[in-house]
N, C-alpha and C. Protein backbone atom coordinates (compact mmCIF):
# COMPACT_ATOMS: atom_id res chain seq x y z
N UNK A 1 11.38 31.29 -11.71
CA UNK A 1 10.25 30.97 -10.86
C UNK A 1 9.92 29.48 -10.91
N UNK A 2 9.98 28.79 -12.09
CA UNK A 2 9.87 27.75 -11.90
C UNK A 2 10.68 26.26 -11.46
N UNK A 3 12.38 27.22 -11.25
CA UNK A 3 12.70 26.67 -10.71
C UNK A 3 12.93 26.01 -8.84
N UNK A 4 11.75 27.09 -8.59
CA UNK A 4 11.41 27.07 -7.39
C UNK A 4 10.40 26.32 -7.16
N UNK A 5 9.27 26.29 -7.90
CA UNK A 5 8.56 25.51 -8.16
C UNK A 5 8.57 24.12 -7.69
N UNK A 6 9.58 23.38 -8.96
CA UNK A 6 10.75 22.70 -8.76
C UNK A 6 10.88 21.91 -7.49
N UNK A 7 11.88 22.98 -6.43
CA UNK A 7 12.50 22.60 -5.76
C UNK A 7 11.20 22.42 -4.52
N UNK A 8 10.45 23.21 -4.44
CA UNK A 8 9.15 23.22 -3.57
C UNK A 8 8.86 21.76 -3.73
N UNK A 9 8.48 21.72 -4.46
CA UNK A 9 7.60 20.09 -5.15
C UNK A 9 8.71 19.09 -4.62
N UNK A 10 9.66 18.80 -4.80
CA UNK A 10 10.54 17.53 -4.22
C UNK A 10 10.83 17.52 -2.81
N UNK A 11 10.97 19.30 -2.35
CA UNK A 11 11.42 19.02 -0.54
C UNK A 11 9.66 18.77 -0.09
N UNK A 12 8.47 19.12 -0.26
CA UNK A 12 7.09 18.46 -0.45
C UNK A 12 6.57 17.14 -0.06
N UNK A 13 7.46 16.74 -1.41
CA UNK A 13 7.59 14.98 -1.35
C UNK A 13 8.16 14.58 -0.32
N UNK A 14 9.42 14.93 -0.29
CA UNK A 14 10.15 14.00 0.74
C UNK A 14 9.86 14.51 2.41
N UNK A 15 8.81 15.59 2.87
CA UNK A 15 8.44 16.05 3.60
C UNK A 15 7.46 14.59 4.02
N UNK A 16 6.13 14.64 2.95
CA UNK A 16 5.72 13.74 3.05
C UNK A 16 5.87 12.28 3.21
N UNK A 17 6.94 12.39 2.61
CA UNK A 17 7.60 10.40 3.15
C UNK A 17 8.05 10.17 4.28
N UNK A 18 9.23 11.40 4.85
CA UNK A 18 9.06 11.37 6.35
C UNK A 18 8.39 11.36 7.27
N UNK A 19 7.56 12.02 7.00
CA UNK A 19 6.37 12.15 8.14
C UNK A 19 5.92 10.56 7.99
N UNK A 20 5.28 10.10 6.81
CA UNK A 20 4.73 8.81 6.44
C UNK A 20 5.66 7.82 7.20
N UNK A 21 6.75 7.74 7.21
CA UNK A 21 7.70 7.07 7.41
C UNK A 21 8.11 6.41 8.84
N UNK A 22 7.79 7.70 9.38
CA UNK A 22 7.89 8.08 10.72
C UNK A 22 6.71 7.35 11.60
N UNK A 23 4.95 7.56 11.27
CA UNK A 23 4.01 6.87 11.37
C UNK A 23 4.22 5.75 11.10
N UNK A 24 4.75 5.32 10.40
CA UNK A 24 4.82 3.77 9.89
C UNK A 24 5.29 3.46 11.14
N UNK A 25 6.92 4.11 11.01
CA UNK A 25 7.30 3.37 12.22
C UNK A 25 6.65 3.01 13.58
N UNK A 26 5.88 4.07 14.21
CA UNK A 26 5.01 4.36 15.39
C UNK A 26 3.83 3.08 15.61
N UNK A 27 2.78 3.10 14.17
CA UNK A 27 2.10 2.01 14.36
C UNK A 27 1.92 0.83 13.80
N UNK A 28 2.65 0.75 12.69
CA UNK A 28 2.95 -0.35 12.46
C UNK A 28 2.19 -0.63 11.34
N UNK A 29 1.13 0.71 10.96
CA UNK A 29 -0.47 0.76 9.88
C UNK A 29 0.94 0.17 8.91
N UNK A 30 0.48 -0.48 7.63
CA UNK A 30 1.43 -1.07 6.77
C UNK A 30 0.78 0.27 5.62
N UNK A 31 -0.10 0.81 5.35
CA UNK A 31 -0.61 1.34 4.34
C UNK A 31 0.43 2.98 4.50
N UNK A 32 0.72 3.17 5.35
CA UNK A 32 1.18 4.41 5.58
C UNK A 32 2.45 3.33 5.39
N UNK A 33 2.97 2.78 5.08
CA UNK A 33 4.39 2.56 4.46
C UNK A 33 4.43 2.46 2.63
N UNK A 34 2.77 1.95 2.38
CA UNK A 34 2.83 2.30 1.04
C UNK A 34 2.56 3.34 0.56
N UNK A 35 1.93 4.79 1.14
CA UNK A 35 2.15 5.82 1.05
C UNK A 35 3.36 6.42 0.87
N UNK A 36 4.12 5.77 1.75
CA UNK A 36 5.55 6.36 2.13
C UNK A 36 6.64 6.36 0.91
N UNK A 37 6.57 4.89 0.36
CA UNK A 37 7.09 4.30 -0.71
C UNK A 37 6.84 5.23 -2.06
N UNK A 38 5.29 5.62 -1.48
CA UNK A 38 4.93 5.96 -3.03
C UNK A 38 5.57 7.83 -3.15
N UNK A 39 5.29 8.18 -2.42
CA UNK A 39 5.80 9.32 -1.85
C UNK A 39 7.76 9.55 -2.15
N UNK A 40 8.21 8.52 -1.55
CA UNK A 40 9.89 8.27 -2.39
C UNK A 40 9.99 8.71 -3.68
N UNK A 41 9.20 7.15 -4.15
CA UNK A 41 9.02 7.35 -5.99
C UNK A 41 9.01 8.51 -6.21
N UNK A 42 7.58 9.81 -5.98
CA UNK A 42 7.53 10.99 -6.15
C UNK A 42 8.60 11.88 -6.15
N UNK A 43 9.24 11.87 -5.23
CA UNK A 43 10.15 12.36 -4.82
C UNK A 43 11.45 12.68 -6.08
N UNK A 44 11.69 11.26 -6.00
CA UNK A 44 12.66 10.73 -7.19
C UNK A 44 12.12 11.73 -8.73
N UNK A 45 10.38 11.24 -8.83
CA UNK A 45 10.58 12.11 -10.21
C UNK A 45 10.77 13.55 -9.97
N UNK A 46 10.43 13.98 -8.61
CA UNK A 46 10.56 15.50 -8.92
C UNK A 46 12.12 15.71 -8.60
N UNK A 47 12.66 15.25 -8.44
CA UNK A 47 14.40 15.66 -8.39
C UNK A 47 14.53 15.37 -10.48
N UNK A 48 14.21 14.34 -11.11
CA UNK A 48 14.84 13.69 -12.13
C UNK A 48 13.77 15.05 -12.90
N UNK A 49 12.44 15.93 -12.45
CA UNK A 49 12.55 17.09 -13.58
C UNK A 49 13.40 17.82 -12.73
N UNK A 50 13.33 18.32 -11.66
CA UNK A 50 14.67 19.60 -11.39
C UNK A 50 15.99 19.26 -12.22
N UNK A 51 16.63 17.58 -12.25
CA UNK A 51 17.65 18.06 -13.13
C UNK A 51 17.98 18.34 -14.46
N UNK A 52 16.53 17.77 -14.97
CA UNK A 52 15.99 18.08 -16.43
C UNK A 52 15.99 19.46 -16.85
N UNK A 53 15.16 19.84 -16.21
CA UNK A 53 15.00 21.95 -16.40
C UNK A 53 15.84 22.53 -16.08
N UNK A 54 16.62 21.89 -15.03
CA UNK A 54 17.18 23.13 -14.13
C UNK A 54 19.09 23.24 -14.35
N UNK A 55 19.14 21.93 -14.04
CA UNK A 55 20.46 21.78 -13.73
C UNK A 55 20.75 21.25 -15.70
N UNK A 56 20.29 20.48 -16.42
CA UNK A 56 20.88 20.58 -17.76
C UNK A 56 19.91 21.22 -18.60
N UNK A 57 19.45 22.18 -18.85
CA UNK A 57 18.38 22.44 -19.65
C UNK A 57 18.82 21.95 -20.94
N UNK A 58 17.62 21.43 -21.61
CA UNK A 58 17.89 21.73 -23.02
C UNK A 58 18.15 20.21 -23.54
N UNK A 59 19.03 19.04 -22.48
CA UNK A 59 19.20 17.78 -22.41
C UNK A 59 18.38 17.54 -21.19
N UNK A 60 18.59 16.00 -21.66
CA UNK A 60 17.64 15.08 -20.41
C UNK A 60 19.06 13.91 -19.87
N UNK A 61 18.56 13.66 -18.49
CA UNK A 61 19.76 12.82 -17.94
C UNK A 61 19.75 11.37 -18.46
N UNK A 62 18.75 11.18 -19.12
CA UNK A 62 18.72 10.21 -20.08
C UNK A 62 18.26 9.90 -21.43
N UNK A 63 18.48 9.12 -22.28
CA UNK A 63 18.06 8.99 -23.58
C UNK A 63 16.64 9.12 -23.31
N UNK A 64 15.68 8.66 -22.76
CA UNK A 64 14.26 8.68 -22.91
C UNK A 64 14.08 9.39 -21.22
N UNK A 65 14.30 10.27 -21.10
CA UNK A 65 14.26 11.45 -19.73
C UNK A 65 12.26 11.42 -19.52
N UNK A 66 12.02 12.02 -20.44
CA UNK A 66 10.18 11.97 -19.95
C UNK A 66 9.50 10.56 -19.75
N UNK A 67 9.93 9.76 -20.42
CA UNK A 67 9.95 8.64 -20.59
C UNK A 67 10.40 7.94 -18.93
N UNK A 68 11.48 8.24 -18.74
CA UNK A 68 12.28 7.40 -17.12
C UNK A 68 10.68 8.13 -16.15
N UNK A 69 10.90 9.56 -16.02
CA UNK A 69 10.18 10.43 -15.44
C UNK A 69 9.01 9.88 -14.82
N UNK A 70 8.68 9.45 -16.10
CA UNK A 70 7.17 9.30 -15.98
C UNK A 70 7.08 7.40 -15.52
N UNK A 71 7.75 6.74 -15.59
CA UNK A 71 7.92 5.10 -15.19
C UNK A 71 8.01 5.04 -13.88
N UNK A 72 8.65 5.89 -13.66
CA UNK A 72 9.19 6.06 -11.80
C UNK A 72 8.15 6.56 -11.10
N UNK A 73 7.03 8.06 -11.58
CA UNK A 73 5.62 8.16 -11.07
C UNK A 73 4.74 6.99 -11.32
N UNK A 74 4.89 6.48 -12.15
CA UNK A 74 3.66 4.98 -12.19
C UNK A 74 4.15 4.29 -11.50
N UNK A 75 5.52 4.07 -10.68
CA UNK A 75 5.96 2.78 -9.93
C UNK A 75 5.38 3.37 -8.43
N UNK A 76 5.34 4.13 -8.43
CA UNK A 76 5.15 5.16 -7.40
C UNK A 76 3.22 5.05 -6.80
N UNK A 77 2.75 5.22 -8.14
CA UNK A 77 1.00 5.14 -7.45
C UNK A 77 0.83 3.88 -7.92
N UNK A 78 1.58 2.71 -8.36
CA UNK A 78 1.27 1.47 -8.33
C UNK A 78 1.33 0.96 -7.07
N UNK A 79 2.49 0.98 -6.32
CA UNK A 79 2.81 0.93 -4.80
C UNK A 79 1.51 1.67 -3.97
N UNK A 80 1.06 2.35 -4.32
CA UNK A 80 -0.15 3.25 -3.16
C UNK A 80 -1.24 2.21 -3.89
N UNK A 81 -1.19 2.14 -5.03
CA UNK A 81 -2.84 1.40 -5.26
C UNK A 81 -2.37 0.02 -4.78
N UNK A 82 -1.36 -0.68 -4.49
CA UNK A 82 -0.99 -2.22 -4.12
C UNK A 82 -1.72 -1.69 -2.71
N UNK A 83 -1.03 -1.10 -2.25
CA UNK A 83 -1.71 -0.77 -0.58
C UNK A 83 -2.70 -0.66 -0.22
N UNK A 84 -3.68 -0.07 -0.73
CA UNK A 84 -4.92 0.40 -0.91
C UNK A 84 -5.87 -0.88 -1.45
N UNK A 85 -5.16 -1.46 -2.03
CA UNK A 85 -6.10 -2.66 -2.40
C UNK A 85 -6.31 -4.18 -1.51
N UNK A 86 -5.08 -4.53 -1.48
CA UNK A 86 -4.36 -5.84 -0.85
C UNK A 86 -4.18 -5.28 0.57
N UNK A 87 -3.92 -4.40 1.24
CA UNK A 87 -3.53 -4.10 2.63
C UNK A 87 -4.94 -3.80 3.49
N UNK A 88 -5.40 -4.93 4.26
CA UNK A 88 -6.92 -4.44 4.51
C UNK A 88 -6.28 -4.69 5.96
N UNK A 89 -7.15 -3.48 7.29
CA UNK A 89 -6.79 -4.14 8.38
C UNK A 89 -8.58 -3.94 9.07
């Protein structure tokens, strides 16, 4: 079950970046590209736990796996708070 979970949560993400992505393109809002960005990032960590749990259990795809995991979500809402802060229209 939870590897459905899982897989829910990343096609989610990248649901959301498209769409974001897509708007971007349309108006040109720059903040819906840092959404978009941040939304990637997301993306990325929820594939890097699916292959954590799912695909190697037991190992991580890297020496510090929760560690990568979790660097790639902070690069992720750093990019949305850059936007949110600095992007005024």
């Amino acid at each position: 079950m939870a590897e459905i979970v899982y897989a829910l949560c990343a096609l989610t993400s990248v649901a959301c970046a498209a769409l974001l992505l897509r708007g971007y393109a349309r108006t040109r809002a720059r903040l819906l590209l840092w959404s978009a960005l941040c939304f990637l990032a997301l993306t990325v960590n929820n594939l890097m736990l699916f292959v954590d749990n799912v695909v190697f259990p037991g190992r991580t795809i890297a020496a510090a796996g929760p560690v990568a995991r979790s660097a790639v979500a902070v690069v992720g809402l750093a990019l949305l708070l850059y936007g949110l802060i600095w992007e005024t229209e």
